[in-house]
Every structure is written in C-alpha cells, then in structure tokens.
C-alpha atoms as a PDB file:
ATOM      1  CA  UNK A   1       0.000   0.000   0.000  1.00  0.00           C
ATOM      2  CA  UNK A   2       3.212   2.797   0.702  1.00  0.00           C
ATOM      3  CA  UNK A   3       5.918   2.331  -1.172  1.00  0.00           C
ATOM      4  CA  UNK A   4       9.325   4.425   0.053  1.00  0.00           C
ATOM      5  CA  UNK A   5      12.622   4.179  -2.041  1.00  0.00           C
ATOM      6  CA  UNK A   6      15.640   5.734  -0.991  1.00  0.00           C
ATOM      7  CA  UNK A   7      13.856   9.214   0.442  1.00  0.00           C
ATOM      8  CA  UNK A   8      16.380  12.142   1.431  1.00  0.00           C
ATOM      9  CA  UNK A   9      15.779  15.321   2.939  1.00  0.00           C
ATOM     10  CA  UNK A  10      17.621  17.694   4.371  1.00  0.00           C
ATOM     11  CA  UNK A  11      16.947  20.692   6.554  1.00  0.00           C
ATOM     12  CA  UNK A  12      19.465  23.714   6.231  1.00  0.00           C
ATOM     13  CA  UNK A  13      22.376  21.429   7.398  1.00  0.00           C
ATOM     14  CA  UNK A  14      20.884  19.108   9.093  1.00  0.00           C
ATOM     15  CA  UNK A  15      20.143  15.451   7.423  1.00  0.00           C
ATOM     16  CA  UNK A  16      16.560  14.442   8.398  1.00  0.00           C
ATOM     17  CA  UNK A  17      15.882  11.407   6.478  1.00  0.00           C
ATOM     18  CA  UNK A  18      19.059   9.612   4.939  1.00  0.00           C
ATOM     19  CA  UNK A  19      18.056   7.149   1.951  1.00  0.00           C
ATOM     20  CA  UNK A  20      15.028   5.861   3.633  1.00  0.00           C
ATOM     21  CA  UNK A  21      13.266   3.011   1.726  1.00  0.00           C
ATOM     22  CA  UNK A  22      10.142   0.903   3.393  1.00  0.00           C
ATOM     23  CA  UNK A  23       7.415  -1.093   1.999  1.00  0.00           C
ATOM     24  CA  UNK A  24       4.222  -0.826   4.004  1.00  0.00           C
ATOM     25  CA  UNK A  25       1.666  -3.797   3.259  1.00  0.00           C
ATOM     26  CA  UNK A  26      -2.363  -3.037   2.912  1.00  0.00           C
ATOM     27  CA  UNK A  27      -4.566  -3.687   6.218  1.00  0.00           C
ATOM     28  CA  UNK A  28      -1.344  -3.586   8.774  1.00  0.00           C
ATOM     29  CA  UNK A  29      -0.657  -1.527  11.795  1.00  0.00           C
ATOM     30  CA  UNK A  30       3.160  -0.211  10.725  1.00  0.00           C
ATOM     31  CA  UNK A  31       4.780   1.367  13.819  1.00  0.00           C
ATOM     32  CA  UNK A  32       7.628   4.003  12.726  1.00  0.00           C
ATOM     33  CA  UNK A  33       9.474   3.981  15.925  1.00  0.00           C
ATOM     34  CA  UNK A  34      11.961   6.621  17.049  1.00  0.00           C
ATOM     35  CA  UNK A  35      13.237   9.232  19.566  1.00  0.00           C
ATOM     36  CA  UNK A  36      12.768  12.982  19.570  1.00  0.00           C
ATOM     37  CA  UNK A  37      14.445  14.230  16.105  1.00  0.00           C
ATOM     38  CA  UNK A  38      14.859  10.762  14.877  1.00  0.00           C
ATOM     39  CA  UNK A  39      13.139  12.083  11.275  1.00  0.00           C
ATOM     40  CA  UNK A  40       9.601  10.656  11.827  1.00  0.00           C
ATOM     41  CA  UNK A  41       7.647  13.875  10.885  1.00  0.00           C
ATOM     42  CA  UNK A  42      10.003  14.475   8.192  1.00  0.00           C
ATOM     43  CA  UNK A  43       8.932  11.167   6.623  1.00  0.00           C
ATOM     44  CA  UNK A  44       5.354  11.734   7.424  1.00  0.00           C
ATOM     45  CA  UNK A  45       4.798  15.064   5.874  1.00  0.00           C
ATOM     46  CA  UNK A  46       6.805  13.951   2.416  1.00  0.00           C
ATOM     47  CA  UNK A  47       3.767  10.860   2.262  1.00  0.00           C
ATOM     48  CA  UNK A  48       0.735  13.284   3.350  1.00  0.00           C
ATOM     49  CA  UNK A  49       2.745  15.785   0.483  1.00  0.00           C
ATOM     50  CA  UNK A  50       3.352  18.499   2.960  1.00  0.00           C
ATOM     51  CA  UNK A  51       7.131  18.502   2.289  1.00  0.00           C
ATOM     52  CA  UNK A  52       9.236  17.110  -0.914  1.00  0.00           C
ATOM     53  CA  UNK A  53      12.135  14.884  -0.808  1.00  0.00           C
ATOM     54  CA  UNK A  54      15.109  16.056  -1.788  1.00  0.00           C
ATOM     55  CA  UNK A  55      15.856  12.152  -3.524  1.00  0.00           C
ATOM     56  CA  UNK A  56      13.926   9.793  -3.665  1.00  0.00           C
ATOM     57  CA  UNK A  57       9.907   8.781  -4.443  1.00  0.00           C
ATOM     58  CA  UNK A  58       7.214   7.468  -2.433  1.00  0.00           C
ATOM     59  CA  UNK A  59       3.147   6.145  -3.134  1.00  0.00           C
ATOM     60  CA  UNK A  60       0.552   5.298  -1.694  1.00  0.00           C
ATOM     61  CA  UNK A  61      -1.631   2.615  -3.533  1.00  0.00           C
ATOM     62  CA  UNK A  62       0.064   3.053  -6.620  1.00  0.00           C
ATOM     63  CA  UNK A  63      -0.289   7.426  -6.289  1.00  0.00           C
ATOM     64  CA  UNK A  64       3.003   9.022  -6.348  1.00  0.00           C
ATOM     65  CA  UNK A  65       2.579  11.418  -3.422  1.00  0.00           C
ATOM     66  CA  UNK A  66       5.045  14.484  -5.488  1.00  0.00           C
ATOM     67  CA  UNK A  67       3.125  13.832  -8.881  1.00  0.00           C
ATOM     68  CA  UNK A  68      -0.143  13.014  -8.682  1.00  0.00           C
ATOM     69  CA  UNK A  69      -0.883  15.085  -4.509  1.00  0.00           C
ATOM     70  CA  UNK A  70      -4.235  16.146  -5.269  1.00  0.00           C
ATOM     71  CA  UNK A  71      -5.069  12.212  -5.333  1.00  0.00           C
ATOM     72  CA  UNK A  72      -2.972  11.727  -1.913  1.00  0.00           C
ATOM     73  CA  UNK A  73      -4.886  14.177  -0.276  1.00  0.00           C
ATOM     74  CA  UNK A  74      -8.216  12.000  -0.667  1.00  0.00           C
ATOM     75  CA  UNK A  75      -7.323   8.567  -0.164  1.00  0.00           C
ATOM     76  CA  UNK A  76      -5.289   9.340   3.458  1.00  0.00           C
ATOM     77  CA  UNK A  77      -6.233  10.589   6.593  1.00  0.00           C
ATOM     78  CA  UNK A  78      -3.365  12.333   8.492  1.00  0.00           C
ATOM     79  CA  UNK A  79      -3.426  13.292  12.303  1.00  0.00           C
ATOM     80  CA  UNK A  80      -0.138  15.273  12.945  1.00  0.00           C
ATOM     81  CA  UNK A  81       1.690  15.553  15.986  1.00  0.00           C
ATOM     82  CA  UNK A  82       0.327  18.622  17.123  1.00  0.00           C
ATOM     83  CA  UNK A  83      -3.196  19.225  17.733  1.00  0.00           C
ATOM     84  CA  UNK A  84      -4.305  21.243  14.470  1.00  0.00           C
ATOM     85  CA  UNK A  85      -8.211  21.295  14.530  1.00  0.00           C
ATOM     86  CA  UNK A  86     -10.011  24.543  14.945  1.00  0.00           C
ATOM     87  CA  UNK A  87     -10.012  25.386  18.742  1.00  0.00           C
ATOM     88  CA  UNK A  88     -12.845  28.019  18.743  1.00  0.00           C
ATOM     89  CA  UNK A  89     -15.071  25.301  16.689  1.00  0.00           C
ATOM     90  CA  UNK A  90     -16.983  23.043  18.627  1.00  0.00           C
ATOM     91  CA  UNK A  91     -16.818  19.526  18.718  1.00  0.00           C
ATOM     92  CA  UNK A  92     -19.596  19.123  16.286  1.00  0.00           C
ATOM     93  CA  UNK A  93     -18.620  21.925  13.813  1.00  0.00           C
ATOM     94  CA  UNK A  94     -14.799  20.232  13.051  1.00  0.00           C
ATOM     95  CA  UNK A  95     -16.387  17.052  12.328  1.00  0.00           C
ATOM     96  CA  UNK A  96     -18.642  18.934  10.165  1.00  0.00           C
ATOM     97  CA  UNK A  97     -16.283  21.275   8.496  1.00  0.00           C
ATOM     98  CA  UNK A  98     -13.687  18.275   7.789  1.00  0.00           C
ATOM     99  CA  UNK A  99     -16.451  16.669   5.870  1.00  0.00           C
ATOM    100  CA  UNK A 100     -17.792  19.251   3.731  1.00  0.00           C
ATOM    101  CA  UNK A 101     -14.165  19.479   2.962  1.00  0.00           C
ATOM    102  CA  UNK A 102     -13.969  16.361   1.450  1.00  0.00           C
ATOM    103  CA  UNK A 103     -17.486  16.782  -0.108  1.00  0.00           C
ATOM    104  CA  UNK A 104     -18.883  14.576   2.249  1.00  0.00           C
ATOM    105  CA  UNK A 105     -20.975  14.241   5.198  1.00  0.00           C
ATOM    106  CA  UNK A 106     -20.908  12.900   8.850  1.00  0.00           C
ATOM    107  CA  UNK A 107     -23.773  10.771   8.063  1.00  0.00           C
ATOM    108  CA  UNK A 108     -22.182   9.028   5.214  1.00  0.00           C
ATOM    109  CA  UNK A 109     -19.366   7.662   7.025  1.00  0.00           C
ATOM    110  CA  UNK A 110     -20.910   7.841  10.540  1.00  0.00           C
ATOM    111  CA  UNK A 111     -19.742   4.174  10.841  1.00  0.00           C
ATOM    112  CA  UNK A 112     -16.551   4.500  10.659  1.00  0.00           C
ATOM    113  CA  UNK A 113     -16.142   7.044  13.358  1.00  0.00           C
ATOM    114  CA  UNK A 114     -19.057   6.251  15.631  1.00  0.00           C
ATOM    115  CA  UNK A 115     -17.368   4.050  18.437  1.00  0.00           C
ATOM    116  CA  UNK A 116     -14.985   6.884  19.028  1.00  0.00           C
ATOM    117  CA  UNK A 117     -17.490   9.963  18.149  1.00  0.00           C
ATOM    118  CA  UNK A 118     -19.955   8.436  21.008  1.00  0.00           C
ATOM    119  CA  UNK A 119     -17.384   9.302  23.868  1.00  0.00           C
ATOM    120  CA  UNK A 120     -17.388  12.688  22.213  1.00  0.00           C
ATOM    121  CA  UNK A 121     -21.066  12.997  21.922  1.00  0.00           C
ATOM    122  CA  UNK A 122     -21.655  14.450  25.618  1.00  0.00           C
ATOM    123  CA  UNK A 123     -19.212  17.185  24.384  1.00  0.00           C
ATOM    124  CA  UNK A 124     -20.575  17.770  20.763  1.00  0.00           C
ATOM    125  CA  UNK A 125     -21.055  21.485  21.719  1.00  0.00           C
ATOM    126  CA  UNK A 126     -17.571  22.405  23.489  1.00  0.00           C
ATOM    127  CA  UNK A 127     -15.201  24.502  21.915  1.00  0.00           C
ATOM    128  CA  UNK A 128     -12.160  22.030  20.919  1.00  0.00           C
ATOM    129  CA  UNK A 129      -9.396  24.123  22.483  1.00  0.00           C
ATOM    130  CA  UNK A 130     -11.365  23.028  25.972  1.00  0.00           C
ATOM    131  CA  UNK A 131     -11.199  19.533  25.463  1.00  0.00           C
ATOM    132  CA  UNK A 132      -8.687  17.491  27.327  1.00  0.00           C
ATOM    133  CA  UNK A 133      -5.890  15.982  25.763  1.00  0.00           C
ATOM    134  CA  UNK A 134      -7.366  12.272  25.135  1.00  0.00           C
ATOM    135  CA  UNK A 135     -10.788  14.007  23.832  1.00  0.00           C
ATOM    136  CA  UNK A 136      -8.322  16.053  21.418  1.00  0.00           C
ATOM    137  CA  UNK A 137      -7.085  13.159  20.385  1.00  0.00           C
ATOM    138  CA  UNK A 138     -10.406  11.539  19.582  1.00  0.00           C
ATOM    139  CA  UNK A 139     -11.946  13.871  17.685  1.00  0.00           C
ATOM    140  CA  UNK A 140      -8.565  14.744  15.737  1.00  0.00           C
ATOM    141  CA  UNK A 141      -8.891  10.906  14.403  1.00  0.00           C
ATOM    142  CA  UNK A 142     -12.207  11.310  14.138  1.00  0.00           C
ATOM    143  CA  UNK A 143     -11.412  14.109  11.624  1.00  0.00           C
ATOM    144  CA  UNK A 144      -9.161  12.506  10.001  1.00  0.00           C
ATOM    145  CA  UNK A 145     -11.707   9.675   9.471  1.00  0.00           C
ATOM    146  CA  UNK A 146     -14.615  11.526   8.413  1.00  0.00           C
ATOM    147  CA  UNK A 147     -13.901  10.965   4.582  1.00  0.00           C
ATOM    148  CA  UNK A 148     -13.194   7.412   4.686  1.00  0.00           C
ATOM    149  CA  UNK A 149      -9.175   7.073   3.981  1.00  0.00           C
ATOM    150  CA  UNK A 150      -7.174   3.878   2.531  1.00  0.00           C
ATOM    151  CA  UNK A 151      -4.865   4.922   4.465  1.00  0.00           C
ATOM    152  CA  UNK A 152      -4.075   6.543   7.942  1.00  0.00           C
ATOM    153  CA  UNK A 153      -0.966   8.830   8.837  1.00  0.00           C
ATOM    154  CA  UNK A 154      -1.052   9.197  12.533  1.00  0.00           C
ATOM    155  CA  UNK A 155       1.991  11.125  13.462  1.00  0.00           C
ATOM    156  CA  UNK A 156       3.074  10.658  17.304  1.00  0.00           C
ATOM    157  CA  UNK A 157      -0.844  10.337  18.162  1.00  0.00           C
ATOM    158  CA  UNK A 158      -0.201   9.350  21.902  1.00  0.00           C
ATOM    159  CA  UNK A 159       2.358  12.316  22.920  1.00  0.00           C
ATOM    160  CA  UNK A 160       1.293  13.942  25.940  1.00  0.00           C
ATOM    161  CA  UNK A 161      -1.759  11.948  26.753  1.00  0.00           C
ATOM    162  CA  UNK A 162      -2.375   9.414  29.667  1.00  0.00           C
ATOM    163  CA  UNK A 163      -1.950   5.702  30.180  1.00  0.00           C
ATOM    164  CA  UNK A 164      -5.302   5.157  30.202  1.00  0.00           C
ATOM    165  CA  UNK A 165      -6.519   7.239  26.678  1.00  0.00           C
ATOM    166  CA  UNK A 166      -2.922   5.871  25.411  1.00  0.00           C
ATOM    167  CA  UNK A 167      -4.693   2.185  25.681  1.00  0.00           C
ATOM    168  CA  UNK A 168      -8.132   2.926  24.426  1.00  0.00           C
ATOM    169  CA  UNK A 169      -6.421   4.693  21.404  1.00  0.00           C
ATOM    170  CA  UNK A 170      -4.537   1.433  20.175  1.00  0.00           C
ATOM    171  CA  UNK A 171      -7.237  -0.801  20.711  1.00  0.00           C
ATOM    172  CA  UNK A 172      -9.095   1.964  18.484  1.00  0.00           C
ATOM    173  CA  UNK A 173      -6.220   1.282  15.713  1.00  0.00           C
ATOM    174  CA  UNK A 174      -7.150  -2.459  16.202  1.00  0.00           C
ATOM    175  CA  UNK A 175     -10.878  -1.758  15.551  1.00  0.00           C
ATOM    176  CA  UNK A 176      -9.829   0.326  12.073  1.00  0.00           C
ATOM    177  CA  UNK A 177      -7.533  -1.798  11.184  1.00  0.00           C
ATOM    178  CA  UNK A 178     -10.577  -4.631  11.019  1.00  0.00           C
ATOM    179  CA  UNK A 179     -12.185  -2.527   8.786  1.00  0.00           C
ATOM    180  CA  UNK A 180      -9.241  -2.404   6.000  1.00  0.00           C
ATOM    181  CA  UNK A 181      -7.527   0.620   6.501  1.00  0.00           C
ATOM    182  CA  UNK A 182      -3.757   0.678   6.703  1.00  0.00           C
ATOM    183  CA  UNK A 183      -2.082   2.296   9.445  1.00  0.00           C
ATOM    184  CA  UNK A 184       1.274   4.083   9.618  1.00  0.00           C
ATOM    185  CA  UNK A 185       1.760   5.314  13.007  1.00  0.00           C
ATOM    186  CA  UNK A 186       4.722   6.965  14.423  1.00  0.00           C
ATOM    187  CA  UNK A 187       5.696   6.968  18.567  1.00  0.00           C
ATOM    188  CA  UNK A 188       8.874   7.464  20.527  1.00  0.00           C
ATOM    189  CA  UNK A 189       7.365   4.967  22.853  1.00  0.00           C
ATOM    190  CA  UNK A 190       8.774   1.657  22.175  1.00  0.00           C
ATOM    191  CA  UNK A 191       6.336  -0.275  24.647  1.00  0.00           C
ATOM    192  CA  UNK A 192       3.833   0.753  21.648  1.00  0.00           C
ATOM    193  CA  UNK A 193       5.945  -1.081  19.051  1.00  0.00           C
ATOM    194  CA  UNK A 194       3.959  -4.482  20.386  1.00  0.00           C
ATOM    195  CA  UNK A 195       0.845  -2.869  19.302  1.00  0.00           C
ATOM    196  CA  UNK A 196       1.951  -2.740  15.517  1.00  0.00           C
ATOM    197  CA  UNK A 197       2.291  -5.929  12.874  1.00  0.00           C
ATOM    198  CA  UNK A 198       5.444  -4.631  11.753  1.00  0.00           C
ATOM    199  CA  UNK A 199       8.036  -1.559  13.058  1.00  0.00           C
ATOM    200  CA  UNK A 200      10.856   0.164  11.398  1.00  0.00           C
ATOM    201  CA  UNK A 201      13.155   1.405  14.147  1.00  0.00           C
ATOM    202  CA  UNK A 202      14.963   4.766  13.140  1.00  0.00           C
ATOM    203  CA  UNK A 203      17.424   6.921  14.473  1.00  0.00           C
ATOM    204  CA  UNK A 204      19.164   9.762  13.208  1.00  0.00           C
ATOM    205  CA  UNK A 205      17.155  10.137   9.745  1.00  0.00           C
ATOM    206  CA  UNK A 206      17.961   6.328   9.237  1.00  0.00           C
ATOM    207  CA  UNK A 207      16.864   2.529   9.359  1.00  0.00           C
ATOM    208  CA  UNK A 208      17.755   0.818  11.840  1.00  0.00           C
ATOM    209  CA  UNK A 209      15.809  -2.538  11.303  1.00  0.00           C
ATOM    210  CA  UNK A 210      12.922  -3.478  10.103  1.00  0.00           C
ATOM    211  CA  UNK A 211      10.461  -6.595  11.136  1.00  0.00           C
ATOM    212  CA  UNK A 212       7.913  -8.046  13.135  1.00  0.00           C
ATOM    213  CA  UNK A 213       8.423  -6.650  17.432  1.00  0.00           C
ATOM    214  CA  UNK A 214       8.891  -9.925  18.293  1.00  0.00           C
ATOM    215  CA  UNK A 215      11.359 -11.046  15.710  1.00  0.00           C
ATOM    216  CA  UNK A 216      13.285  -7.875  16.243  1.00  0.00           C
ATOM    217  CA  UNK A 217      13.808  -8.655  19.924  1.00  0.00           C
ATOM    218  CA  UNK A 218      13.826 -12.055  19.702  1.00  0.00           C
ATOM    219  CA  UNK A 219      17.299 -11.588  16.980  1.00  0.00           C
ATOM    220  CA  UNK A 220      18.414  -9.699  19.943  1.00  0.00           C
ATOM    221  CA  UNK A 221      20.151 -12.848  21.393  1.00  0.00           C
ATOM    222  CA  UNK A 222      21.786 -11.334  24.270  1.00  0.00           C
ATOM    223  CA  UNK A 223      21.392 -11.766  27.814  1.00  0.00           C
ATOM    224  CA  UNK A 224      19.995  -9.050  30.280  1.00  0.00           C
ATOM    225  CA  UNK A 225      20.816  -8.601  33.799  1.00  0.00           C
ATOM    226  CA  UNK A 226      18.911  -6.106  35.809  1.00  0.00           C
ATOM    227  CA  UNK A 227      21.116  -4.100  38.129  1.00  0.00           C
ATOM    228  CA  UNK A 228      20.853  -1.883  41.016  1.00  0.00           C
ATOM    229  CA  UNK A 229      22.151  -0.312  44.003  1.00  0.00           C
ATOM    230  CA  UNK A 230      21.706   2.510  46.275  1.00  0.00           C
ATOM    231  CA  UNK A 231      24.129   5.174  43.958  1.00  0.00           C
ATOM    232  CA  UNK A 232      22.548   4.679  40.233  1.00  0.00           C
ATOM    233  CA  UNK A 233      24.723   6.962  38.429  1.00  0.00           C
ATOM    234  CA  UNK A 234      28.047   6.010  40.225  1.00  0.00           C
ATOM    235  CA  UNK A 235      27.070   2.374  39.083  1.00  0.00           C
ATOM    236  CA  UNK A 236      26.491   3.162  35.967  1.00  0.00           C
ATOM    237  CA  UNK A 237      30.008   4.413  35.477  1.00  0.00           C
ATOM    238  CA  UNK A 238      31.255   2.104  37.650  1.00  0.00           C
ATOM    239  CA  UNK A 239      29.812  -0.748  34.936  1.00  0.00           C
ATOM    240  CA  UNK A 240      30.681   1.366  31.706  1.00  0.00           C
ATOM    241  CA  UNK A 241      34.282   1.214  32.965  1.00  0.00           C
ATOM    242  CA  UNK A 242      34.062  -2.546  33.294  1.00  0.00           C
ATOM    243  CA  UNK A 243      36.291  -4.518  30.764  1.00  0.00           C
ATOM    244  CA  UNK A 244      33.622  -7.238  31.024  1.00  0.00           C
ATOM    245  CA  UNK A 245      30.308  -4.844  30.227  1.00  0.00           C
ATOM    246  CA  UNK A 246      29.183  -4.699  26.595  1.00  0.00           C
ATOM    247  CA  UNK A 247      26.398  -2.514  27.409  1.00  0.00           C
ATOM    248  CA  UNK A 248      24.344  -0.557  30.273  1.00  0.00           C
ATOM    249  CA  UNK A 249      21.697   1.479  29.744  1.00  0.00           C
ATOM    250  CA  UNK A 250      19.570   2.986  33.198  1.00  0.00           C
ATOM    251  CA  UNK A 251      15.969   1.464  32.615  1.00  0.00           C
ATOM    252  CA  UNK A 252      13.558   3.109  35.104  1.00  0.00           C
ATOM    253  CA  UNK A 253      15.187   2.055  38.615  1.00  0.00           C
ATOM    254  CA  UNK A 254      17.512  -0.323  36.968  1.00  0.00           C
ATOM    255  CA  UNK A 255      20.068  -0.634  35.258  1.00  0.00           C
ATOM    256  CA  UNK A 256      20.014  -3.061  31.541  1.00  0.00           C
ATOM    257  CA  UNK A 257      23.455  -4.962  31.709  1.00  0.00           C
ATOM    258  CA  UNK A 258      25.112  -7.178  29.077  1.00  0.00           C
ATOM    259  CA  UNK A 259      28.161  -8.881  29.965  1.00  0.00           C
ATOM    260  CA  UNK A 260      30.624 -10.773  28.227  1.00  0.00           C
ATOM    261  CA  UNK A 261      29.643 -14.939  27.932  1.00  0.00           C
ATOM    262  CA  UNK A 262      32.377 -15.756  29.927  1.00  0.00           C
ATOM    263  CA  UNK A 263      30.592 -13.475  32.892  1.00  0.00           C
ATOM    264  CA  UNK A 264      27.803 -14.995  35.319  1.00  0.00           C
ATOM    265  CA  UNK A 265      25.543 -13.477  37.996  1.00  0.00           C
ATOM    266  CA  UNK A 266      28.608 -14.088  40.314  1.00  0.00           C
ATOM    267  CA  UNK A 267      30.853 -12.305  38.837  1.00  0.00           C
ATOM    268  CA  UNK A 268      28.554  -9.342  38.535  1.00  0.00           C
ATOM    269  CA  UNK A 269      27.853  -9.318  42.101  1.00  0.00           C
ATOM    270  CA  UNK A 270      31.859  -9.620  43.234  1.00  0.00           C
ATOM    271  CA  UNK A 271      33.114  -6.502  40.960  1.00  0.00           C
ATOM    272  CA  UNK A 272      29.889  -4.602  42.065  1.00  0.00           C
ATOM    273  CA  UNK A 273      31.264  -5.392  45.840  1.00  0.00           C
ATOM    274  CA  UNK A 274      34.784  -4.510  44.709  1.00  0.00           C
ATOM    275  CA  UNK A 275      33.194  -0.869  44.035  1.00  0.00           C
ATOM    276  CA  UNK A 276      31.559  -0.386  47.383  1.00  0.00           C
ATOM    277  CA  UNK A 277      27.939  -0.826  45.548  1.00  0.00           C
ATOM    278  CA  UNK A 278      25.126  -2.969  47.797  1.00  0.00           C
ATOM    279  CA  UNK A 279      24.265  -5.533  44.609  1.00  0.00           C
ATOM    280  CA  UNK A 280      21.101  -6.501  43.591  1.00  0.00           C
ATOM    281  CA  UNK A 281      21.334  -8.281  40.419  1.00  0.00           C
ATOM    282  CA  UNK A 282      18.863 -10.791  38.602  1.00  0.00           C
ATOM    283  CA  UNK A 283      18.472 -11.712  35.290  1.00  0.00           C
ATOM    284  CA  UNK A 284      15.684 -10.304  33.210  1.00  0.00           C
ATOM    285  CA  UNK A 285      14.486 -10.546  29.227  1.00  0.00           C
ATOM    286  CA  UNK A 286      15.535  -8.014  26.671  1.00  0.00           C
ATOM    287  CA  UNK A 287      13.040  -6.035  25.157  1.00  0.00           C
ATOM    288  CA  UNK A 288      12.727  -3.324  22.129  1.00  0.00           C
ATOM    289  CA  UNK A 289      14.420  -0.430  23.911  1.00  0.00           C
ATOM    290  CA  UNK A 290      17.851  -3.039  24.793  1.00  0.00           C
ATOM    291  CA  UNK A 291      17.652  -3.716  20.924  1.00  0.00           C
ATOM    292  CA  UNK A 292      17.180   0.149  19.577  1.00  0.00           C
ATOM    293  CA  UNK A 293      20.133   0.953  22.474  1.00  0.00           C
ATOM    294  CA  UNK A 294      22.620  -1.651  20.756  1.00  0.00           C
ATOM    295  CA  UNK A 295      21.989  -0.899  17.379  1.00  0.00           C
ATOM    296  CA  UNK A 296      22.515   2.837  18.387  1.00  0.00           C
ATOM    297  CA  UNK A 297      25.604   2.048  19.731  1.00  0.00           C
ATOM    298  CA  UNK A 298      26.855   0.543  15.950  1.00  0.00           C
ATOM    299  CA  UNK A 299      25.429   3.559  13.764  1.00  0.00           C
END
C-alpha cells in the first residue's frame, strides 16, 4: 500500500531522512518507531505531500505522493503531531467542516467514526481548544476519518496523553484496522511497538531494522541482567568502565546490563562489591528499547 525508495531530505544542514526506503503492506498496523528528532515527521509530511524529498519517491496505492498530490490528499487521513483542529469550533462543527471538505458528510461515514465519536457525543457542543488531551485526540482521528481514507498517517498520536486514553487509542487502531484501513503510526514509545504488525526502528534520519516486534527482539540474542544499588549513576560508570560490560543502559530504577559470555551473575555481584555498591542483580528478558540501544551504539 506505501511504497518508500531511498527518500532524502535535508533541513538547512541538518540530514533528516538519509536514503530511507520501506514497503508498508495493505490492512497492517506499521509502527515508525523513534526518539525525539529521529526524522519521523520528516517522513510523514513527504507521504501526506506536505514537504518534498530532496531524492527519492514514495506512493501510496500506486499514487506518487510528489506527482499526482491532489489524489494523496483524498485517499489518506493524516493526524499530525500537534493538535491542528479549529479550537474556537466546537466539537460538532470540526467534524462537520472536515467533511464538507472532502465533499462529504458525517452521516455518510458515521460508521466509521461512531465508536470513538460516542465518547465525544456528551461534548458535541464544546469549543475544541477546551477539550482534554485524550478528547483532542479523539476527535482529531475522528477528523481525520470523516472521509473514509485507505490509508491513515497518525503522526506521534499518543504524545502527551495518559496511560489510560494511550490504551483505548490502540485498541481503536485495532478496531480500524478490522475494517481495512492501513495504518502508519509513528511513537517514541517503544512499549507501543507491540501494538503494531510490523516496526521500522529509526534513528538519526535512518533505518535501523525493520520486522515483526517480536522477531526484532527475539534476533536480539543477548542476555539481560537487571542491576541496582543505592548510587545509580556512580554504578552506571562504575559498569561502563568494566572490561567485562558490553552494554548498560539505566531502565527506570535499573540498570540493563550485558556482559561478556564468559561473565555470570557471580561475577557481577563480586566486581559490584569490589566498588563499594550494595548488589542486587537478577536476570531479566531483553526487550525493544535493549535492541534500539545496541543498534545505536553501531550507527
């Protein structure tokens, strides 16, 4: 359904997307994961034909999105990063607008929005800008719904919202996602990257990998100890300066370790001792951040 070949773009002198090529199949959830900067709404605005590439092509069921925009603009929905609806509009009068927009009405394609316009019903008459941030979020997909896209273009969708809304929005995608649309949906949360049939993990205007979550951690193949004591950031010197570390990264209260094979639990524990930390060590499972971390570390 999107088809990316070797997109570049660059921004005064900074390189946002470096030769970026990714085949997005119809009726999946793709996941374009990445930090802050990484190049996610770069890549997002060249598809939605908000920005051109500098090299490169891209289409969207067989629409080139430089040649032919007027047809991109029809077929996909797009929900950018940054709440963009009319704030002095009500509830009601966005949905409306976005569909006479599209030369279409709220009726038409009621069904595709309904399970996420009836939370917003009780509000239909409140200025957007007054919404909270999960009901913003609603109705922006709702908007972006209204006309009934092939595809969806959800840029960082769950920024700045809470766990709870951050839930009921994937299982949303899951719902859509039934009803053939494809999704391309961009985070800098990789605990979201489960949520998606396939990810492309991308750092620094490039890819990193691209596969199933699963697959990606399960390639991984490297044990994970989880580490702490009473000084975190002493330890995590203390274990950077280790000839036996191949990698620490702090993980909420912990500390991600990977050792050398020859190194057990044991070991781990003595040179932790040897550096006047209290140890508490046990072994844990590696998961998406422990593989974006090491393949940061051999860009």
């Amino acid at each position: 359904m999107i088809t990316i070949k070797n997109i570049s773009k660059s921004c005064g002198k900074v390189e946002a997307l470096r030769d970026v090529s990714l085949n997005i199949n119809q009726n999946e959830i793709f996941g374009l994961i990445g930090p802050d900067g990484a190049g996610k709404t770069t890549l997002m605005r060249i598809l939605v034909s908000l920005l051109l590439p500098d090299k490169g092509s891209a289409s969207m069921g067989g629409v080139d999105v430089v040649k032919q925009y007027r047809q991109i603009r029809k077929i996909v929905g797009y929900m950018p990063g940054r709440f963009s609806l009319y704030h002095d509009l009500s509830v009601e009068e966005n949905l409306n607008f976005f569909a006479s927009v599209f030369g279409t009405t709220v009726e038409a394609n009621y069904y595709l929005v309904k399970d996420i316009y009836q939370q917003l019903e009780p509000f239909k008459t409140r200025r957007a800008g007054k919404l909270s941030g999960g009901m913003k979020q609603k109705l922006a997909l709702s908007c972006a719904l209204i006309h009934k896209p092939e595809v969806l273009v959800l840029d960082e969708p769950t920024t700045g919202v809470d766990a709870v809304s951050r839930t009921e929005f994937w299982d949303m995608l899951g719902k859509l996602k039934q009803s053939g649309i494809t999704i391309f949906v961009s985070t800098p949360y990789m605990d979201e990257a489960s949520r998606c049939d396939r990810v492309a993990l991308i750092q620094g205007g490039e890819i990193m990998t691209v596969d199933q979550p699963a697959r990606i951690v399960e390639q991984y193949g490297k044990r994970i100890w989880n580490v702490k004591s009473a000084e975190t950031y002493r330890l995590l010197n203390d274990l950077k300066a280790w000839e036996s570390t191949t990698s620490v990264y702090p993980f909420g209260q912990y500390l991600h370790l990977s050792v050398d094979e020859s190194t057990g639990k044991e070991d781990i524990i003595a040179y932790m001792q040897s550096q006047n930390h209290e140890p508490y060590v046990y072994e844990g499972f590696s998961i998406i951040e422990d593989v974006f971390m090491d393949l940061m570390g051999k860009q």
